[in-house]
C-alpha atoms as a PDB file:
ATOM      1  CA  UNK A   1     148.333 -59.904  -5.978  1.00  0.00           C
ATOM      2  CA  UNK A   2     147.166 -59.281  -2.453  1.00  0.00           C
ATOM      3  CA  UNK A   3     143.598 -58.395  -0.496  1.00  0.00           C
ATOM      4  CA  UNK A   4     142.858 -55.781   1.280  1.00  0.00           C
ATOM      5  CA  UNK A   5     140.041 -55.845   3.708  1.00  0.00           C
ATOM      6  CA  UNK A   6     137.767 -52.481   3.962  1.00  0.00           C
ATOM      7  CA  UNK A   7     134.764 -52.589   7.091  1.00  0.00           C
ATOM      8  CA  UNK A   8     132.189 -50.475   5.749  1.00  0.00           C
ATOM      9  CA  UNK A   9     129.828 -49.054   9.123  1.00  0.00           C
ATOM     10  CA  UNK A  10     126.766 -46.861   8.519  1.00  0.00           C
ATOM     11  CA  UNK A  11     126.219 -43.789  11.557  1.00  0.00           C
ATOM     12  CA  UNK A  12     123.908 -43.997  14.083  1.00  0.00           C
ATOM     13  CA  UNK A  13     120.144 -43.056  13.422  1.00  0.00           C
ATOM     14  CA  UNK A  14     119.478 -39.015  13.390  1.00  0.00           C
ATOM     15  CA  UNK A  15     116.072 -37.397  13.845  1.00  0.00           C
ATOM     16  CA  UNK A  16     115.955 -37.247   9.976  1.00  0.00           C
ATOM     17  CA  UNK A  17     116.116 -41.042  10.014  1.00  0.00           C
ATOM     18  CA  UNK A  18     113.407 -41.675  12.573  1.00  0.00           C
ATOM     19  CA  UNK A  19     111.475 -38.799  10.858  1.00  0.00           C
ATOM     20  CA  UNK A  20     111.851 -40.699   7.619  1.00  0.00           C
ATOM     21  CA  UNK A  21     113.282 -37.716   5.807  1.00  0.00           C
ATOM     22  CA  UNK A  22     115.672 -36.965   2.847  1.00  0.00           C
ATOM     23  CA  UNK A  23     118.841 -35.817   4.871  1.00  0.00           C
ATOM     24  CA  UNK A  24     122.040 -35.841   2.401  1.00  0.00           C
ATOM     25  CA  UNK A  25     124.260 -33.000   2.850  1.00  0.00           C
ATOM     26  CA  UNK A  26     122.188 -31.597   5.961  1.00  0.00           C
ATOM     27  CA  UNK A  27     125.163 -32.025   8.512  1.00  0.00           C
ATOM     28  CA  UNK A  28     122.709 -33.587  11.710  1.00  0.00           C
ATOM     29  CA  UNK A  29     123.929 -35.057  14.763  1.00  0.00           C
ATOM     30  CA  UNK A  30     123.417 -37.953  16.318  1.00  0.00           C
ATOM     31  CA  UNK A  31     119.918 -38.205  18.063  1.00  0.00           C
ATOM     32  CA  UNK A  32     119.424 -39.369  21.802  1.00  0.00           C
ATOM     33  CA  UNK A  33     118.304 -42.872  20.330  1.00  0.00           C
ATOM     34  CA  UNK A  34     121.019 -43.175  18.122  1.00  0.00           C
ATOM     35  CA  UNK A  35     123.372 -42.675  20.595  1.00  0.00           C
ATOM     36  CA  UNK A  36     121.873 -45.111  22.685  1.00  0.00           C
ATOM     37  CA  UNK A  37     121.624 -47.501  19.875  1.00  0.00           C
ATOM     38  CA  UNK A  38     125.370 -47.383  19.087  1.00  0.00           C
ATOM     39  CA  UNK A  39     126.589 -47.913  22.544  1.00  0.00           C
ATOM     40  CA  UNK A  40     124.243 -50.831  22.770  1.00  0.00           C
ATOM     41  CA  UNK A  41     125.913 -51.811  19.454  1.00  0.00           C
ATOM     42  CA  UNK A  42     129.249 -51.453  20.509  1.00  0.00           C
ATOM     43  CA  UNK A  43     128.770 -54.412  23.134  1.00  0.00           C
ATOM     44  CA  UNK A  44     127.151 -56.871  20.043  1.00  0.00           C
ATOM     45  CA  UNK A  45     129.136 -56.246  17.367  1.00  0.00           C
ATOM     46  CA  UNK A  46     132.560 -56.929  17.471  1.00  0.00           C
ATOM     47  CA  UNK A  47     133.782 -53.713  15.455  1.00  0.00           C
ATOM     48  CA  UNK A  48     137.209 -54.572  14.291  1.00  0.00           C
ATOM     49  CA  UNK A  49     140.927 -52.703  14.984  1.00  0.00           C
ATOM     50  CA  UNK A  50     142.426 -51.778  12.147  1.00  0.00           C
ATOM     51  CA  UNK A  51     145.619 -49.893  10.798  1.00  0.00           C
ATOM     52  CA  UNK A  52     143.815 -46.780   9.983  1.00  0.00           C
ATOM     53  CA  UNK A  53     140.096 -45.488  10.164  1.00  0.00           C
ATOM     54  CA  UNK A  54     138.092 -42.974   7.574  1.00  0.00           C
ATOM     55  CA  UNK A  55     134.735 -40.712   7.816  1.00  0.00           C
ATOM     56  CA  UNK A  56     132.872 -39.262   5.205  1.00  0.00           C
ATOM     57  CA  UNK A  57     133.240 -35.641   7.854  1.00  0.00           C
ATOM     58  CA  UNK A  58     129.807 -36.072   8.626  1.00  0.00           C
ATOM     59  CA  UNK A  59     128.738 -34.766  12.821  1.00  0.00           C
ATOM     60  CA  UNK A  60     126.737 -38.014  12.452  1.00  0.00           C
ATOM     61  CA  UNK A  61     129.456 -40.332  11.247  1.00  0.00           C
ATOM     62  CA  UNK A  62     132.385 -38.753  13.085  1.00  0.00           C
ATOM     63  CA  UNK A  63     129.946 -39.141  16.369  1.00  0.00           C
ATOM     64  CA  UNK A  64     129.324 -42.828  15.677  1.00  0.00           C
ATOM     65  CA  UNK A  65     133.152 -43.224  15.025  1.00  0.00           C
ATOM     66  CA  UNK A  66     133.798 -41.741  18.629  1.00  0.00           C
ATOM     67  CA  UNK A  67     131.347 -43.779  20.609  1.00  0.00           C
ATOM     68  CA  UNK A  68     133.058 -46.804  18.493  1.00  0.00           C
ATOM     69  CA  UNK A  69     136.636 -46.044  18.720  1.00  0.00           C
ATOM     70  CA  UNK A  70     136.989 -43.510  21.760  1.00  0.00           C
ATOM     71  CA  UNK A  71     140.915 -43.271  21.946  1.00  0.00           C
ATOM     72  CA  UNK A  72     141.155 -43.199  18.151  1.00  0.00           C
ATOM     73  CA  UNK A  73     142.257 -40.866  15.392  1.00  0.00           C
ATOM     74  CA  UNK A  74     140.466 -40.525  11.718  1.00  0.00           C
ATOM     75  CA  UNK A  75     140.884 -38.872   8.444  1.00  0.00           C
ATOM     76  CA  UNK A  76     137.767 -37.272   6.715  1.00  0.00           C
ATOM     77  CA  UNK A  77     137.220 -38.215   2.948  1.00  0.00           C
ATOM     78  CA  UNK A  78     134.282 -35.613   1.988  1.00  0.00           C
ATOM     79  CA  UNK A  79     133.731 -37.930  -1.223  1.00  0.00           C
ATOM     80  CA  UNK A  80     131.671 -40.010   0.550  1.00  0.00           C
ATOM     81  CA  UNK A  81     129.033 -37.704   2.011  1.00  0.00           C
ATOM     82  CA  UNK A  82     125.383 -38.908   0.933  1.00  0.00           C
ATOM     83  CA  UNK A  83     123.884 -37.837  -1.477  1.00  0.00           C
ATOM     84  CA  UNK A  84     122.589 -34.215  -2.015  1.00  0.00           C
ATOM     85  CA  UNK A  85     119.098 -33.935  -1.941  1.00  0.00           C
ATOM     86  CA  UNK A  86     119.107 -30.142  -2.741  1.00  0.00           C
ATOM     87  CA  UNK A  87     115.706 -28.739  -2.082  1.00  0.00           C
ATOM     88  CA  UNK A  88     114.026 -31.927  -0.699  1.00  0.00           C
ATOM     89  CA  UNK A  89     116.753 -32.182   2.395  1.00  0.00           C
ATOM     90  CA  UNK A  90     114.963 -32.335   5.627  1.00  0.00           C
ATOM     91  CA  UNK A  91     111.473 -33.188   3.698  1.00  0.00           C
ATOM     92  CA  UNK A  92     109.121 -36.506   3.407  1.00  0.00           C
ATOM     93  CA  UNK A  93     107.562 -38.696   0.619  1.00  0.00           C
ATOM     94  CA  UNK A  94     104.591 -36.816   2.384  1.00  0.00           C
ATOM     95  CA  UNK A  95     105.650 -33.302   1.869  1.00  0.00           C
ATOM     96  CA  UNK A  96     107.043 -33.917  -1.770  1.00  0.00           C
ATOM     97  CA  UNK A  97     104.265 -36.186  -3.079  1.00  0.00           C
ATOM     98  CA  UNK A  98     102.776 -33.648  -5.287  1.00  0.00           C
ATOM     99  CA  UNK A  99     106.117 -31.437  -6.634  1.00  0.00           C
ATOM    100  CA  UNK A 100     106.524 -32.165 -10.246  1.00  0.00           C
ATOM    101  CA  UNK A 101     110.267 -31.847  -9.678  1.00  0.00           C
ATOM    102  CA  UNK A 102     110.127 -34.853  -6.985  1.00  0.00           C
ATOM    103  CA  UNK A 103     107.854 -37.203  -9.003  1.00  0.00           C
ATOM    104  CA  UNK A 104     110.225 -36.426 -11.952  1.00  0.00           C
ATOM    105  CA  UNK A 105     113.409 -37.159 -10.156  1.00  0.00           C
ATOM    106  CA  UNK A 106     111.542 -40.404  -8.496  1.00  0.00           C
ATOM    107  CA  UNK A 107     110.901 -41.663 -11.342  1.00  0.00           C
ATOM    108  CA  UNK A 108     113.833 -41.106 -13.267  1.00  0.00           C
ATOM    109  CA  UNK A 109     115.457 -44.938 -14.196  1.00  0.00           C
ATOM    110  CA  UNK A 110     118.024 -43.266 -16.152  1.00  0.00           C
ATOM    111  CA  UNK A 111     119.982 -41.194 -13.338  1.00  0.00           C
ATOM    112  CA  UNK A 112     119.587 -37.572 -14.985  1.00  0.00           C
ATOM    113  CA  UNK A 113     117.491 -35.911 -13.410  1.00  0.00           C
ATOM    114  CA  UNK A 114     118.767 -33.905 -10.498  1.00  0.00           C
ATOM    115  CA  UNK A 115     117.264 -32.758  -7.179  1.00  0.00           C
ATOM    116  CA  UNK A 116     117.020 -29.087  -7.656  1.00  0.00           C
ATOM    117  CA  UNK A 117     120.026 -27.476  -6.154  1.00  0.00           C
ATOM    118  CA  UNK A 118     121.654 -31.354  -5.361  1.00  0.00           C
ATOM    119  CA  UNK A 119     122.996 -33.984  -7.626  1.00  0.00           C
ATOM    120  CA  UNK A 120     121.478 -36.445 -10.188  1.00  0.00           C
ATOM    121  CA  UNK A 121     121.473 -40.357  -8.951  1.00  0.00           C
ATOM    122  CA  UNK A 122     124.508 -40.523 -12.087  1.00  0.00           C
ATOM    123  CA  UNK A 123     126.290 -37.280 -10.409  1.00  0.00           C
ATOM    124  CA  UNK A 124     126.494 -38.744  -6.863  1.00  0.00           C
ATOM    125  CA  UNK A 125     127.465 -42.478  -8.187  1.00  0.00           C
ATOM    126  CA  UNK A 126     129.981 -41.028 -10.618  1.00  0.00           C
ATOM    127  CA  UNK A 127     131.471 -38.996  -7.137  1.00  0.00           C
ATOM    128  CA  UNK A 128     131.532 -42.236  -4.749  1.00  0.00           C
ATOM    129  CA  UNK A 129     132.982 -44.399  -7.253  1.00  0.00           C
ATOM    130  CA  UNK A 130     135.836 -41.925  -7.915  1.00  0.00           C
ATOM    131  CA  UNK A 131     136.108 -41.186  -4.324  1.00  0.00           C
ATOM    132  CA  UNK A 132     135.893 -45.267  -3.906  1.00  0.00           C
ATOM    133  CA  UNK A 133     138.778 -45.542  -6.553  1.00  0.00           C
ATOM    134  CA  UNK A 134     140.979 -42.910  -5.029  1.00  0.00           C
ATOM    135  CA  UNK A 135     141.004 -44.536  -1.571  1.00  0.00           C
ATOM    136  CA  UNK A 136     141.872 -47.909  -2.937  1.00  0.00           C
ATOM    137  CA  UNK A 137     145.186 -46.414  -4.762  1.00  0.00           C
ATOM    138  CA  UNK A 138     145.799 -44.589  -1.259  1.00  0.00           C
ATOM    139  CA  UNK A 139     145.473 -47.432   0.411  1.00  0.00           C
ATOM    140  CA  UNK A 140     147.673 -49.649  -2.240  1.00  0.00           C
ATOM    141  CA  UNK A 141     149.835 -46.967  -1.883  1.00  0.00           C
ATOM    142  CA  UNK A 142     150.380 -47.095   1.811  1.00  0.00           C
ATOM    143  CA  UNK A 143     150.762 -50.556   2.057  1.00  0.00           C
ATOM    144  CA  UNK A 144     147.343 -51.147   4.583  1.00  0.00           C
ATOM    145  CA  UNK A 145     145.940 -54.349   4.555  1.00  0.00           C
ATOM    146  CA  UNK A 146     142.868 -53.331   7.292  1.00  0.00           C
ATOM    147  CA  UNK A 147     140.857 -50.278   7.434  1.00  0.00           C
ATOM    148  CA  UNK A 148     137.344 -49.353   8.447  1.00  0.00           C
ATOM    149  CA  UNK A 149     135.067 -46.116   6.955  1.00  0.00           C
ATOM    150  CA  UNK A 150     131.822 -45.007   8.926  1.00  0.00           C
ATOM    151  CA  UNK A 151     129.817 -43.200   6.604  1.00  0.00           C
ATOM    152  CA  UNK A 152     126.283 -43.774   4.871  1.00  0.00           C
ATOM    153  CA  UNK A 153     123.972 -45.802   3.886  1.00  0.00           C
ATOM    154  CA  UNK A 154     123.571 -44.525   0.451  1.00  0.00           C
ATOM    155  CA  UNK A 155     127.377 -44.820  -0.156  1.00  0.00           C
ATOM    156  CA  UNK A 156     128.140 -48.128   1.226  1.00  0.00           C
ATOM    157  CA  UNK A 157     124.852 -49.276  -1.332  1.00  0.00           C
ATOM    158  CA  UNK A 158     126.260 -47.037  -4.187  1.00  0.00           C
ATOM    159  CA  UNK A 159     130.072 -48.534  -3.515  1.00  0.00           C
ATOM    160  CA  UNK A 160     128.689 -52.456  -3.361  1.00  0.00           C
ATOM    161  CA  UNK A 161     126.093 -52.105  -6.475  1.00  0.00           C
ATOM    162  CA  UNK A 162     128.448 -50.563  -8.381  1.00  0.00           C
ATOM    163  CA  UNK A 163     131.880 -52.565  -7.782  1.00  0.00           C
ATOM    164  CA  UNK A 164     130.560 -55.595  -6.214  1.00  0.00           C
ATOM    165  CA  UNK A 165     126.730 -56.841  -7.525  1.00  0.00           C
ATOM    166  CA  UNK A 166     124.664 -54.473  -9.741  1.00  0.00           C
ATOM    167  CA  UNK A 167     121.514 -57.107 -10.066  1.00  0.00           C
ATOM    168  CA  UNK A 168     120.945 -56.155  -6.552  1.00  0.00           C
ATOM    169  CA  UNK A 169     120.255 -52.223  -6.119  1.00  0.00           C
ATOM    170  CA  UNK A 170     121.779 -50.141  -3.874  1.00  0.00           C
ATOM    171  CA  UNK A 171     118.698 -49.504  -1.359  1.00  0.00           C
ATOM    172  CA  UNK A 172     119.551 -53.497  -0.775  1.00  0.00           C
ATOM    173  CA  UNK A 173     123.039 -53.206   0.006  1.00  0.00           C
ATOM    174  CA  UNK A 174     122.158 -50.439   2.739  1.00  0.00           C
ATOM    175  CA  UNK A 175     122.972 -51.508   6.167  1.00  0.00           C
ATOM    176  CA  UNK A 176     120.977 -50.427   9.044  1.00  0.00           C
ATOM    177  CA  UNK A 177     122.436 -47.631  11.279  1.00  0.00           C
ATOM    178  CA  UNK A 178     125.203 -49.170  13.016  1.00  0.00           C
ATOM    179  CA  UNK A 179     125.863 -52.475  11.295  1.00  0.00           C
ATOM    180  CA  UNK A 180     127.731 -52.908   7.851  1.00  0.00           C
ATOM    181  CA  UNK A 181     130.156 -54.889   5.978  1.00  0.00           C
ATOM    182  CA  UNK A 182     133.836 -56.502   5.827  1.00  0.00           C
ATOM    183  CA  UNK A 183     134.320 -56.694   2.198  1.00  0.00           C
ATOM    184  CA  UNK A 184     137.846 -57.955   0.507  1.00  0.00           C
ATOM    185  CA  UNK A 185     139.309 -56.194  -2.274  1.00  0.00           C
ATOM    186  CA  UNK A 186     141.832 -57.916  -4.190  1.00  0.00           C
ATOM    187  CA  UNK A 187     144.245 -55.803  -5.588  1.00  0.00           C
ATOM    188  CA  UNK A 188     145.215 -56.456  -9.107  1.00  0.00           C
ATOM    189  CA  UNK A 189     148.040 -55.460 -11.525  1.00  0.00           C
ATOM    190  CA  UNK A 190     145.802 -52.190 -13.153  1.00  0.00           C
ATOM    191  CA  UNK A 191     142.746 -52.563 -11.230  1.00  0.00           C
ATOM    192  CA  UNK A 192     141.288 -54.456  -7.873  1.00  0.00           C
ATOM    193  CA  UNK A 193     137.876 -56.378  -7.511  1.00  0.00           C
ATOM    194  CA  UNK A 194     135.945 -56.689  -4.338  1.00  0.00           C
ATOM    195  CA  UNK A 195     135.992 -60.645  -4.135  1.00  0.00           C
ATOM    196  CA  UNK A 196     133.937 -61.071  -0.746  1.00  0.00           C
ATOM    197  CA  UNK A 197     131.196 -59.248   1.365  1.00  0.00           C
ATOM    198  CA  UNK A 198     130.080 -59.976   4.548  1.00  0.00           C
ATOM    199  CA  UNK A 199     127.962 -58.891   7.081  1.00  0.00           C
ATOM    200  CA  UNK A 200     129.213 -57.695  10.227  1.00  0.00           C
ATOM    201  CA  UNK A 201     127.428 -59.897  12.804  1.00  0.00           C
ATOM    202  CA  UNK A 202     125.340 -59.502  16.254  1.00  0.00           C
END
């Protein structure tokens, strides 16, 4: 048995997030505060080197990787994009309030009801924790024992509900813009757990 250990970083803050709007697959940049707020970040936090470094392809992730890691390379793993909010993308509680589809999908606790045009809550965790599952055999595979993935906060909550601690949900586990987690994954015989999570600190 050995441990791998995965840093899981959320991108800098986008208009949608100071806007407090659904923003999935909508593929924003970085805004001017987020910018500013990652390279004030980047002095705090000590942001570890690793053997090899991961997006999700997202402008806002791969900009937040290059303020982080300037002189570095990454691969893009599309898997773990956010979530799709189909028709809602780029809209607020505010505007959606009153569409039946919204309060349906709201107040779905099962997972099956869909955004229209996006995915279900079931649909997008059934995609991260493949995509999740995949890039632990890669990395078993390739013999890494560090490596960090800047991506969202909806996937770093989906991967840590759903392999790590499901009695907390996954808008807990979300990370504010910037900051994340160094979790360890021990690898088993057939499978792997995630044994440890911590907090990447000021």
């Amino acid at each position: 048995m050995s441990n791998i250990i995965i840093y899981l970083i959320r991108h800098g803050k986008t208009l949608a997030n100071e806007r407090k709007l659904y923003c999935g697959k909508t593929d924003l940049p970085l805004s001017d505060i987020g910018i500013k707020e990652i390279e004030k970040l980047k002095s705090k936090i000590d942001y570890p080197n690793c053997e090899k470094y991961f997006t999700s392809g997202a402008k806002r992730a791969n900009e937040t990787f290059n303020i982080l890691y300037e002189n570095e390379k990454y691969i893009e793993l599309k898997g773990f994009f956010e979530y799709d909010f189909g028709d809602f993308e780029m809209k607020s509680y505010e505007d959606l309030k009153e569409n039946k589809d919204y309060i349906n999908w709201i107040m779905d606790n099962e997972g099956i009801v869909s955004c229209p045009n996006g995915e279900s809550k079931n649909t997008y965790k059934k995609r991260i924790k493949e995509e999740f599952e995949s890039f632990i055999s890669t990395i078993k595979k390739e013999n890494l024992k560090d490596v960090l993935v800047v991506s969202h906060g909806g996937t770093i909550g989906t991967i840590l509900e759903e392999f790590y601690d499901n009695s907390k949900n996954f808008y807990s586990w979300q990370p504010k813009c910037g900051e994340g987690y160094k979790i360890v994954v021990e690898i088993l015989e057939d499978n792997f757990k995630i044994k440890e999570v911590k907090e990447l600190k000021k």
